[in-house]
PDB file of N, CA and C in Angstrom:
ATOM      1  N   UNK A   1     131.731 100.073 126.035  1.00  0.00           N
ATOM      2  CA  UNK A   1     132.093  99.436 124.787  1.00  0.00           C
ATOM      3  C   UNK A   1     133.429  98.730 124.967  1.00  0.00           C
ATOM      4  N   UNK A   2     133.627  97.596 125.169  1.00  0.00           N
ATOM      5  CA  UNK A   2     135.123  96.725 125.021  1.00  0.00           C
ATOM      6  C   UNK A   2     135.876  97.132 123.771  1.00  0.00           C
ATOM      7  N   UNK A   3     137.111  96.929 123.893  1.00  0.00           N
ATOM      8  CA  UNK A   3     137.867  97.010 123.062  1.00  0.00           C
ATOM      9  C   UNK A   3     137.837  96.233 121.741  1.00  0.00           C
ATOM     10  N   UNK A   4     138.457  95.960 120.472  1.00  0.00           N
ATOM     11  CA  UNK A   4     138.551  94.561 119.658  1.00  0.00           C
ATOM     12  C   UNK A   4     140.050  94.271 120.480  1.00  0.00           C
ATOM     13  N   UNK A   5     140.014  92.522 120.166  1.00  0.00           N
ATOM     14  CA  UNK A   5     141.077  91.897 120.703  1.00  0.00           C
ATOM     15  C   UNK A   5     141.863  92.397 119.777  1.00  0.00           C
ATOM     16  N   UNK A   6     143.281  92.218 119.997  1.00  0.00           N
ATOM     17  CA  UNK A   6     144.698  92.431 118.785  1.00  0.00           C
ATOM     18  C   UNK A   6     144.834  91.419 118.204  1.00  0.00           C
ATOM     19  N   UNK A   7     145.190  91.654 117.415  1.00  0.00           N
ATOM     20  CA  UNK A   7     145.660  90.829 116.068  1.00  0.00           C
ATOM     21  C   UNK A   7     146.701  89.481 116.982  1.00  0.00           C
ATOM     22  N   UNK A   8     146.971  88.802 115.782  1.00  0.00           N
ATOM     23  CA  UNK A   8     147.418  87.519 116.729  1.00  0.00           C
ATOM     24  C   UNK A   8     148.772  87.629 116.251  1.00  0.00           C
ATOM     25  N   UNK A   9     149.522  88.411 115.606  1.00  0.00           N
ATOM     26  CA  UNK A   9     150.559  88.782 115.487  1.00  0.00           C
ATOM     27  C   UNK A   9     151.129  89.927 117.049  1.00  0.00           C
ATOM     28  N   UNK A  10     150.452  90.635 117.113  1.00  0.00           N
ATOM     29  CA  UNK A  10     150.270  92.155 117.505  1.00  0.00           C
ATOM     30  C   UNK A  10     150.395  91.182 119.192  1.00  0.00           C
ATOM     31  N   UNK A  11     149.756  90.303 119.442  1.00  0.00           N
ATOM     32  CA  UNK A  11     149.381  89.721 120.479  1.00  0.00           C
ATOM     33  C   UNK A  11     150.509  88.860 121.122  1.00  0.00           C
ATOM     34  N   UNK A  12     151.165  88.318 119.355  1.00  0.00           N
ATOM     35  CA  UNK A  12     152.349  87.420 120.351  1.00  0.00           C
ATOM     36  C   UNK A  12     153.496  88.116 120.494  1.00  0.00           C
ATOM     37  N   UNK A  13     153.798  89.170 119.966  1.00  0.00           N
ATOM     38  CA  UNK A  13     154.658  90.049 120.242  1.00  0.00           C
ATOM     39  C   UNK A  13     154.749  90.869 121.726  1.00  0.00           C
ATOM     40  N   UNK A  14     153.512  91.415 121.897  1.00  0.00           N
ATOM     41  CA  UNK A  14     153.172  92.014 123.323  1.00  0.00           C
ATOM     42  C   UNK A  14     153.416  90.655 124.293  1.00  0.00           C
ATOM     43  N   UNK A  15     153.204  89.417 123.940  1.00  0.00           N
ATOM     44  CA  UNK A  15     153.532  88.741 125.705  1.00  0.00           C
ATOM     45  C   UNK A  15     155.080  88.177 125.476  1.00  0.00           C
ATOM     46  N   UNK A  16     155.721  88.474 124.111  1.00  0.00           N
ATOM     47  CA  UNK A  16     157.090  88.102 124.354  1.00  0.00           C
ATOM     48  C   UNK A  16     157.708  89.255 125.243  1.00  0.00           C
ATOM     49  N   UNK A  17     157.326  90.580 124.932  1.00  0.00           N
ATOM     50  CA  UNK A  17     157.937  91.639 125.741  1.00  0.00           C
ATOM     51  C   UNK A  17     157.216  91.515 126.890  1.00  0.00           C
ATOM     52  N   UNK A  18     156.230  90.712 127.598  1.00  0.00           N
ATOM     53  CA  UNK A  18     156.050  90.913 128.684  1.00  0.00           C
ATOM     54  C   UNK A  18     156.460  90.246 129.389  1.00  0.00           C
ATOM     55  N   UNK A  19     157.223  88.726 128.922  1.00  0.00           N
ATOM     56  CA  UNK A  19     158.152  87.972 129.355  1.00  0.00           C
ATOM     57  C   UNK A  19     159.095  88.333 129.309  1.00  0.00           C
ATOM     58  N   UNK A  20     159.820  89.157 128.703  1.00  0.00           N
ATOM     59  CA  UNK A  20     161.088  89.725 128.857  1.00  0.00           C
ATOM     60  C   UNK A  20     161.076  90.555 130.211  1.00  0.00           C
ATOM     61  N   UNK A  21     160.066  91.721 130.276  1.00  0.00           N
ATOM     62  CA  UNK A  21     160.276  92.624 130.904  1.00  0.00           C
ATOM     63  C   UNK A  21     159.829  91.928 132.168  1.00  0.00           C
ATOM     64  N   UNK A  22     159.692  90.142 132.483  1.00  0.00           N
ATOM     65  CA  UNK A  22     159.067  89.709 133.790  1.00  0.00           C
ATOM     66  C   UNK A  22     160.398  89.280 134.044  1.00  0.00           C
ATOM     67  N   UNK A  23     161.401  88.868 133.155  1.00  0.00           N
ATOM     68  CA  UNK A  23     162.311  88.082 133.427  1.00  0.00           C
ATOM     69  C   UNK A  23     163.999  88.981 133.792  1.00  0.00           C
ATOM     70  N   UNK A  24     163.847  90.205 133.266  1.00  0.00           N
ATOM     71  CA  UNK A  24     164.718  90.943 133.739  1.00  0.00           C
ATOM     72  C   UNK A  24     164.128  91.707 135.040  1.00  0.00           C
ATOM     73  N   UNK A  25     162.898  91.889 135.067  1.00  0.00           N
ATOM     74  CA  UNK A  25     162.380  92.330 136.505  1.00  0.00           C
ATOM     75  C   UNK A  25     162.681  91.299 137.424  1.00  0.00           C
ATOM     76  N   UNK A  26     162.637  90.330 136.780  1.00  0.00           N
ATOM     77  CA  UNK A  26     162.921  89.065 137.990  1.00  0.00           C
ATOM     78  C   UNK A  26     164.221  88.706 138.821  1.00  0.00           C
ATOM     79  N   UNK A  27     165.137  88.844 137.660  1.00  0.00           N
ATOM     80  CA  UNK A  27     166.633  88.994 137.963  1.00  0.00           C
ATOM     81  C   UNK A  27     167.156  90.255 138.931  1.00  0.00           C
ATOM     82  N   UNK A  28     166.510  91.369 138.633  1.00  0.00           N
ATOM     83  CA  UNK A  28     166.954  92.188 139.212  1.00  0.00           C
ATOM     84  C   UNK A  28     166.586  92.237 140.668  1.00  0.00           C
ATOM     85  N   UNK A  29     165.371  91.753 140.959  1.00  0.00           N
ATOM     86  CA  UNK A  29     164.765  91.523 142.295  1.00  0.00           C
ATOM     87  C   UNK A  29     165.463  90.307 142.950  1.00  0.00           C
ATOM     88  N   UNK A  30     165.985  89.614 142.129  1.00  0.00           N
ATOM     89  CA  UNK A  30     166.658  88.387 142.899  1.00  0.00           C
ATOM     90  C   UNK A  30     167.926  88.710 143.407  1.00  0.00           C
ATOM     91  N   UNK A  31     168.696  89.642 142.670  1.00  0.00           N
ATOM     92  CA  UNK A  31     170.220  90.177 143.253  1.00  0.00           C
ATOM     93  C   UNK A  31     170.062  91.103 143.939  1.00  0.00           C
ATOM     94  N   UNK A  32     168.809  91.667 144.382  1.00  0.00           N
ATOM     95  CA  UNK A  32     168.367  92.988 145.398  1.00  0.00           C
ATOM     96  C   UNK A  32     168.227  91.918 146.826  1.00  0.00           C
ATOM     97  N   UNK A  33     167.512  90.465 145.995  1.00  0.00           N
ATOM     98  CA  UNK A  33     167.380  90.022 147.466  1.00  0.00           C
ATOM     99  C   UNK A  33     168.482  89.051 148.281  1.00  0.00           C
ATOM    100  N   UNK A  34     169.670  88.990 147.278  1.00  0.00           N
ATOM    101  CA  UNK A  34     170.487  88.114 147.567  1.00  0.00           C
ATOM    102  C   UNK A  34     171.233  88.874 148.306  1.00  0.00           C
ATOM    103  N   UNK A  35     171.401  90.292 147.882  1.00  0.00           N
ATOM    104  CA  UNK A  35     172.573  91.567 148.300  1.00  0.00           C
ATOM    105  C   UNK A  35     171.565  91.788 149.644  1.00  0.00           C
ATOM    106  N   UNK A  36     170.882  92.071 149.980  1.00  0.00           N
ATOM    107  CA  UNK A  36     169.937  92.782 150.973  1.00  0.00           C
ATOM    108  C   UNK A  36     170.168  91.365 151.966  1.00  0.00           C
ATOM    109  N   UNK A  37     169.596  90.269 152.288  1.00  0.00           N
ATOM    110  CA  UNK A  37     169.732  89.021 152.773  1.00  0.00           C
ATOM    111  C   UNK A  37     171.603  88.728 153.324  1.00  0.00           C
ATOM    112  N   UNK A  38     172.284  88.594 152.127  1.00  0.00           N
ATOM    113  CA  UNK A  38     173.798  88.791 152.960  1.00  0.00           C
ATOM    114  C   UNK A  38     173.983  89.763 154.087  1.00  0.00           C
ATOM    115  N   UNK A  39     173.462  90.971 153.352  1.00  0.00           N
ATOM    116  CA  UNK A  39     173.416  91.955 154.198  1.00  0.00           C
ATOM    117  C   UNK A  39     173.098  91.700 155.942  1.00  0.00           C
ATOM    118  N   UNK A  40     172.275  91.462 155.574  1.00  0.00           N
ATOM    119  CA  UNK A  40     171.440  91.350 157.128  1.00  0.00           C
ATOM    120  C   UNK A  40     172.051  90.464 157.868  1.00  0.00           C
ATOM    121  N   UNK A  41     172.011  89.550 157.015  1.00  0.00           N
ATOM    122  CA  UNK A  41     173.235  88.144 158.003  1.00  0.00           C
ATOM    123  C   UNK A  41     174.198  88.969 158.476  1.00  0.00           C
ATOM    124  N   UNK A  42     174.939  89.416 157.546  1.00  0.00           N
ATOM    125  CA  UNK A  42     176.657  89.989 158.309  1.00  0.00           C
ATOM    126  C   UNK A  42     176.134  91.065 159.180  1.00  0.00           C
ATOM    127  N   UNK A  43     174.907  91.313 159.096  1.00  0.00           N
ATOM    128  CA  UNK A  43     174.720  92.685 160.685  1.00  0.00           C
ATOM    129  C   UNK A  43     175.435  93.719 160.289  1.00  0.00           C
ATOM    130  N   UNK A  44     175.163  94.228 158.514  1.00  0.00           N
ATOM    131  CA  UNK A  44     175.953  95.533 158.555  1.00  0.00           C
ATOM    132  C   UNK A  44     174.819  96.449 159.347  1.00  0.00           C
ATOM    133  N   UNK A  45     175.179  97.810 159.752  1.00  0.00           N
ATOM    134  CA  UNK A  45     174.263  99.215 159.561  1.00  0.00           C
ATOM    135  C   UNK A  45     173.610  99.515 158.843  1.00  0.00           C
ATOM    136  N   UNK A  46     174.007  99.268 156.882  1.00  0.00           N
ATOM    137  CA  UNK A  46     173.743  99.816 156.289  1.00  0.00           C
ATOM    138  C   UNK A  46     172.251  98.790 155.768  1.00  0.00           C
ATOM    139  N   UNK A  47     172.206  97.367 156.249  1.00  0.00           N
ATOM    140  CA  UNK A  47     171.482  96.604 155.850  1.00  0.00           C
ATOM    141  C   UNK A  47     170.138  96.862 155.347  1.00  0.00           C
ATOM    142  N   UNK A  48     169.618  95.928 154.627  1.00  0.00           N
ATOM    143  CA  UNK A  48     168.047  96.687 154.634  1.00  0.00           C
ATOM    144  C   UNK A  48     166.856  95.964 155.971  1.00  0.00           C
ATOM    145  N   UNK A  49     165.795  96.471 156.157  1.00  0.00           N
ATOM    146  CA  UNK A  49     165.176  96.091 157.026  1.00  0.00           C
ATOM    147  C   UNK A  49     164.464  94.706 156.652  1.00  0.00           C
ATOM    148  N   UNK A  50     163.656  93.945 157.204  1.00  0.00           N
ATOM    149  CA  UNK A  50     162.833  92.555 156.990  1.00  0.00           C
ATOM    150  C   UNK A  50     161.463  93.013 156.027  1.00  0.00           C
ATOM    151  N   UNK A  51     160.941  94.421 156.389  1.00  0.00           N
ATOM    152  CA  UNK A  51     160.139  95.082 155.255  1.00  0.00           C
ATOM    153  C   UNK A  51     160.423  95.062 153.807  1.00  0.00           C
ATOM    154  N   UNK A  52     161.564  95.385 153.804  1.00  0.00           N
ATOM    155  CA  UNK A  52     162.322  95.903 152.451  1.00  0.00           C
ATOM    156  C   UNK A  52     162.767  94.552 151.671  1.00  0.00           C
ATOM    157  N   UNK A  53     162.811  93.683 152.472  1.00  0.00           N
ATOM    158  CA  UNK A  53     163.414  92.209 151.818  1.00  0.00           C
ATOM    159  C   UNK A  53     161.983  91.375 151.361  1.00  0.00           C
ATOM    160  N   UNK A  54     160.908  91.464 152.285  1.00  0.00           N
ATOM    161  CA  UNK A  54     159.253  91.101 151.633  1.00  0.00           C
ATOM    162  C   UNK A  54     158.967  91.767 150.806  1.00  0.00           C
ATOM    163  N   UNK A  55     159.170  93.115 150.497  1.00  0.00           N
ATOM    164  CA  UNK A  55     158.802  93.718 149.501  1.00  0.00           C
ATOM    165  C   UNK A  55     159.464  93.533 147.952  1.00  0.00           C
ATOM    166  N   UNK A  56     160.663  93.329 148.335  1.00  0.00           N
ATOM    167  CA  UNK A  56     161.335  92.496 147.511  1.00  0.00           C
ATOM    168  C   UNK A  56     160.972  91.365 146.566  1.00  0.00           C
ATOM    169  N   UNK A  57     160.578  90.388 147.710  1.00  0.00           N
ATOM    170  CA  UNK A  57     160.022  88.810 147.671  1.00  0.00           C
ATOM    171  C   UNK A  57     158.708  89.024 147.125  1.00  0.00           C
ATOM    172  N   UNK A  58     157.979  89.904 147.627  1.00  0.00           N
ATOM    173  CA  UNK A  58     156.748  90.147 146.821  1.00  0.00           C
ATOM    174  C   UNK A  58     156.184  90.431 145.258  1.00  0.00           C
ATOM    175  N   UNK A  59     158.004  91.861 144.929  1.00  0.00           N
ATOM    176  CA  UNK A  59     158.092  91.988 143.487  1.00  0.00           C
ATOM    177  C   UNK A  59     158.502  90.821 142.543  1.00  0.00           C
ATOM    178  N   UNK A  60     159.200  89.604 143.355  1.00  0.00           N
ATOM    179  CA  UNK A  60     159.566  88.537 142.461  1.00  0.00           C
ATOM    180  C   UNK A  60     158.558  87.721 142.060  1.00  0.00           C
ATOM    181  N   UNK A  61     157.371  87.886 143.157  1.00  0.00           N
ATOM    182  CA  UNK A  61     156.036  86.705 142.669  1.00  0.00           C
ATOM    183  C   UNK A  61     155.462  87.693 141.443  1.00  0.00           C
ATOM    184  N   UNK A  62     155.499  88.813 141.728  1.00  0.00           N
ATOM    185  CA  UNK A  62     155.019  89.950 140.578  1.00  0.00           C
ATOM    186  C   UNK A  62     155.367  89.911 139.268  1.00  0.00           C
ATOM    187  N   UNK A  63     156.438  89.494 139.009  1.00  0.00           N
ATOM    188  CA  UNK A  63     157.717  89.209 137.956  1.00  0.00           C
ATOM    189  C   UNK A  63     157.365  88.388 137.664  1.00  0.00           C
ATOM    190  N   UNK A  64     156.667  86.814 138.001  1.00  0.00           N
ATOM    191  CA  UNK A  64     156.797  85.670 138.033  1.00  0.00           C
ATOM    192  C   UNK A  64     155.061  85.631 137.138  1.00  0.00           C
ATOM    193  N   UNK A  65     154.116  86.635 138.015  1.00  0.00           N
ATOM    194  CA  UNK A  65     153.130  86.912 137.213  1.00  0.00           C
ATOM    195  C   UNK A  65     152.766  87.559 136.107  1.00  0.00           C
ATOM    196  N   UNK A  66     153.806  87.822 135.669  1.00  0.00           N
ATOM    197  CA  UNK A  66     153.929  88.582 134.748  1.00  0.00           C
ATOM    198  C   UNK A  66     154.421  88.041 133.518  1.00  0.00           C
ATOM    199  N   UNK A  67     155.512  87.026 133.697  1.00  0.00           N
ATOM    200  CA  UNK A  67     155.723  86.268 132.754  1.00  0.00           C
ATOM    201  C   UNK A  67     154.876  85.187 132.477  1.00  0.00           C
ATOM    202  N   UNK A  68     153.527  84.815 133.294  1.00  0.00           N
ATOM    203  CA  UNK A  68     152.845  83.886 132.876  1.00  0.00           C
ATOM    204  C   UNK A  68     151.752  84.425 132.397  1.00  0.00           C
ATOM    205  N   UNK A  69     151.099  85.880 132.116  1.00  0.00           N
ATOM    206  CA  UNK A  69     150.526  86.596 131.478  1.00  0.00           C
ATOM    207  C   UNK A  69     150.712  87.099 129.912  1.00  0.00           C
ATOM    208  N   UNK A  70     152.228  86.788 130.003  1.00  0.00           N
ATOM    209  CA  UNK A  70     152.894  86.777 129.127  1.00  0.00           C
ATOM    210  C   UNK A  70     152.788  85.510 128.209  1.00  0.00           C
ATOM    211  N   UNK A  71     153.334  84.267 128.658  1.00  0.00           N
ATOM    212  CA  UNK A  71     152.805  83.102 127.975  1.00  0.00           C
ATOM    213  C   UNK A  71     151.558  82.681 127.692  1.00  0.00           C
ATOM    214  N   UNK A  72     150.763  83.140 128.624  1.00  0.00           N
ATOM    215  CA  UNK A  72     149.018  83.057 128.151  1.00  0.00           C
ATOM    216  C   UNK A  72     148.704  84.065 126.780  1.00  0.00           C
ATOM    217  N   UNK A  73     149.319  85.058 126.973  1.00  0.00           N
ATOM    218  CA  UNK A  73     149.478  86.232 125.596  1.00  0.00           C
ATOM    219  C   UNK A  73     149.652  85.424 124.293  1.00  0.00           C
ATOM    220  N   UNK A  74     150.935  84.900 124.457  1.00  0.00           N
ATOM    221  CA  UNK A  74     151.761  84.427 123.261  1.00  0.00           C
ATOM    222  C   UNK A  74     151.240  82.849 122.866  1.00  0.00           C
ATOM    223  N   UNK A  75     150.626  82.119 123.875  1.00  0.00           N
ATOM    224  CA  UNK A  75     149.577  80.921 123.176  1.00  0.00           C
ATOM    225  C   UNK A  75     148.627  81.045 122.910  1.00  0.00           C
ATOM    226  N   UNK A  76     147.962  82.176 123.586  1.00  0.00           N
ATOM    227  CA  UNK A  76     146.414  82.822 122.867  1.00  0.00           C
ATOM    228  C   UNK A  76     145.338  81.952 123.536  1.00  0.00           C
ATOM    229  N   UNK A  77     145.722  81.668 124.768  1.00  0.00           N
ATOM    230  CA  UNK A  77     144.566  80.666 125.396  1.00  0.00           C
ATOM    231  C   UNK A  77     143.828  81.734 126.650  1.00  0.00           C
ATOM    232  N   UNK A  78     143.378  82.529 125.997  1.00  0.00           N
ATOM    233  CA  UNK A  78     142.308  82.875 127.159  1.00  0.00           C
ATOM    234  C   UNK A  78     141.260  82.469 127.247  1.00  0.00           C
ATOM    235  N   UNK A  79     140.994  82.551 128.566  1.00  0.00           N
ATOM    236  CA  UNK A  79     139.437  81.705 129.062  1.00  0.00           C
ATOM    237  C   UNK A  79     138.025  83.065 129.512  1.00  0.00           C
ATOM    238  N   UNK A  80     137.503  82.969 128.867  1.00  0.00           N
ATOM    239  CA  UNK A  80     136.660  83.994 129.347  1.00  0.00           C
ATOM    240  C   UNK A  80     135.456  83.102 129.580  1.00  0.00           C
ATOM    241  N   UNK A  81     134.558  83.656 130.568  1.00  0.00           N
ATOM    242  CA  UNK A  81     133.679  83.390 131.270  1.00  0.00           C
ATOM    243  C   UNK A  81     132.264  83.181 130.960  1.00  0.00           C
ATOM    244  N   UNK A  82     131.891  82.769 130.308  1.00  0.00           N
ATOM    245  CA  UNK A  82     130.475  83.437 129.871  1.00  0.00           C
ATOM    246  C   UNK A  82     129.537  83.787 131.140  1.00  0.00           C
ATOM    247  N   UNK A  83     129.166  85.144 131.478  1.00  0.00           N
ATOM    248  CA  UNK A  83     128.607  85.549 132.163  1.00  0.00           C
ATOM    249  C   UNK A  83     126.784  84.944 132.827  1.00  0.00           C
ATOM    250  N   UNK A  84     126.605  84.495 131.288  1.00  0.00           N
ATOM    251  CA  UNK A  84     125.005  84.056 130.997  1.00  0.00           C
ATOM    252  C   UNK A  84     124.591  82.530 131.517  1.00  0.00           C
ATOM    253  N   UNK A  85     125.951  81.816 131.508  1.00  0.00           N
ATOM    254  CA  UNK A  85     126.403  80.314 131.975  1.00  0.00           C
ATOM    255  C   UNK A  85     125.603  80.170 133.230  1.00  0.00           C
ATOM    256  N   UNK A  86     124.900  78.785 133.257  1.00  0.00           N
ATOM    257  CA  UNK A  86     124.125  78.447 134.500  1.00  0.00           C
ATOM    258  C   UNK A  86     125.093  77.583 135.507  1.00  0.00           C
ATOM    259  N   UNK A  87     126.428  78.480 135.859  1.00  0.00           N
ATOM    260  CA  UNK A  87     127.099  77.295 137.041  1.00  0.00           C
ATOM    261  C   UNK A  87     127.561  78.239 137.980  1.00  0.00           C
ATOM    262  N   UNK A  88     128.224  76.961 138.614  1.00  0.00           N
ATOM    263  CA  UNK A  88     128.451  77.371 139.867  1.00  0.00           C
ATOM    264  C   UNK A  88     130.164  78.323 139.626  1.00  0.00           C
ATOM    265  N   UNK A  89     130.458  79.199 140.692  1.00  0.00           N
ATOM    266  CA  UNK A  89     131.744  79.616 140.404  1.00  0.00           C
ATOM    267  C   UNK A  89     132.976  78.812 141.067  1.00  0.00           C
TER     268      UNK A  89
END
């Protein structure tokens, strides 16, 4: 049984906070990767590894998807599929 969709109030509220929470996730991953990246240049010890800096880079595309899940939320343009449709994918 699917859910009912939310209200279109209820709806633009949830992708403003999901743009928020993409855009401070975003920031924070960007000064992890700016601090981590100096790091490595200056050849401290304490640096982080080339793992730890992709993983990084990875959470920022994450962040990035997140805020556009978010704007699809808050314009209310989803595309759904019709399953029954005679085309091609």
């Amino acid at each position: 049984m699917a859910t009912p969709p939310l209200p279109p109030a209820t709806q633009r509220l949830v992708g403003l906070l999901l743009i928020f929470s993409g855009a401070l996730l975003g920031i924070g991953l960007l000064l992890r990767v700016a601090v981590g990246a100096y790091s490595w240049n200056a050849g401290r010890p304490d640096s982080p590894s080339a793992f730890m800096l992709s993983v990084n880079l990875v959470g920022l595309l994450a962040s990035g998807l997140l805020m556009r899940v978010g704007l699809r939320m808050r314009r209310g343009t989803s595309v759904h599929r019709n399953p029954n449709a005679d085309e091609i994918l």
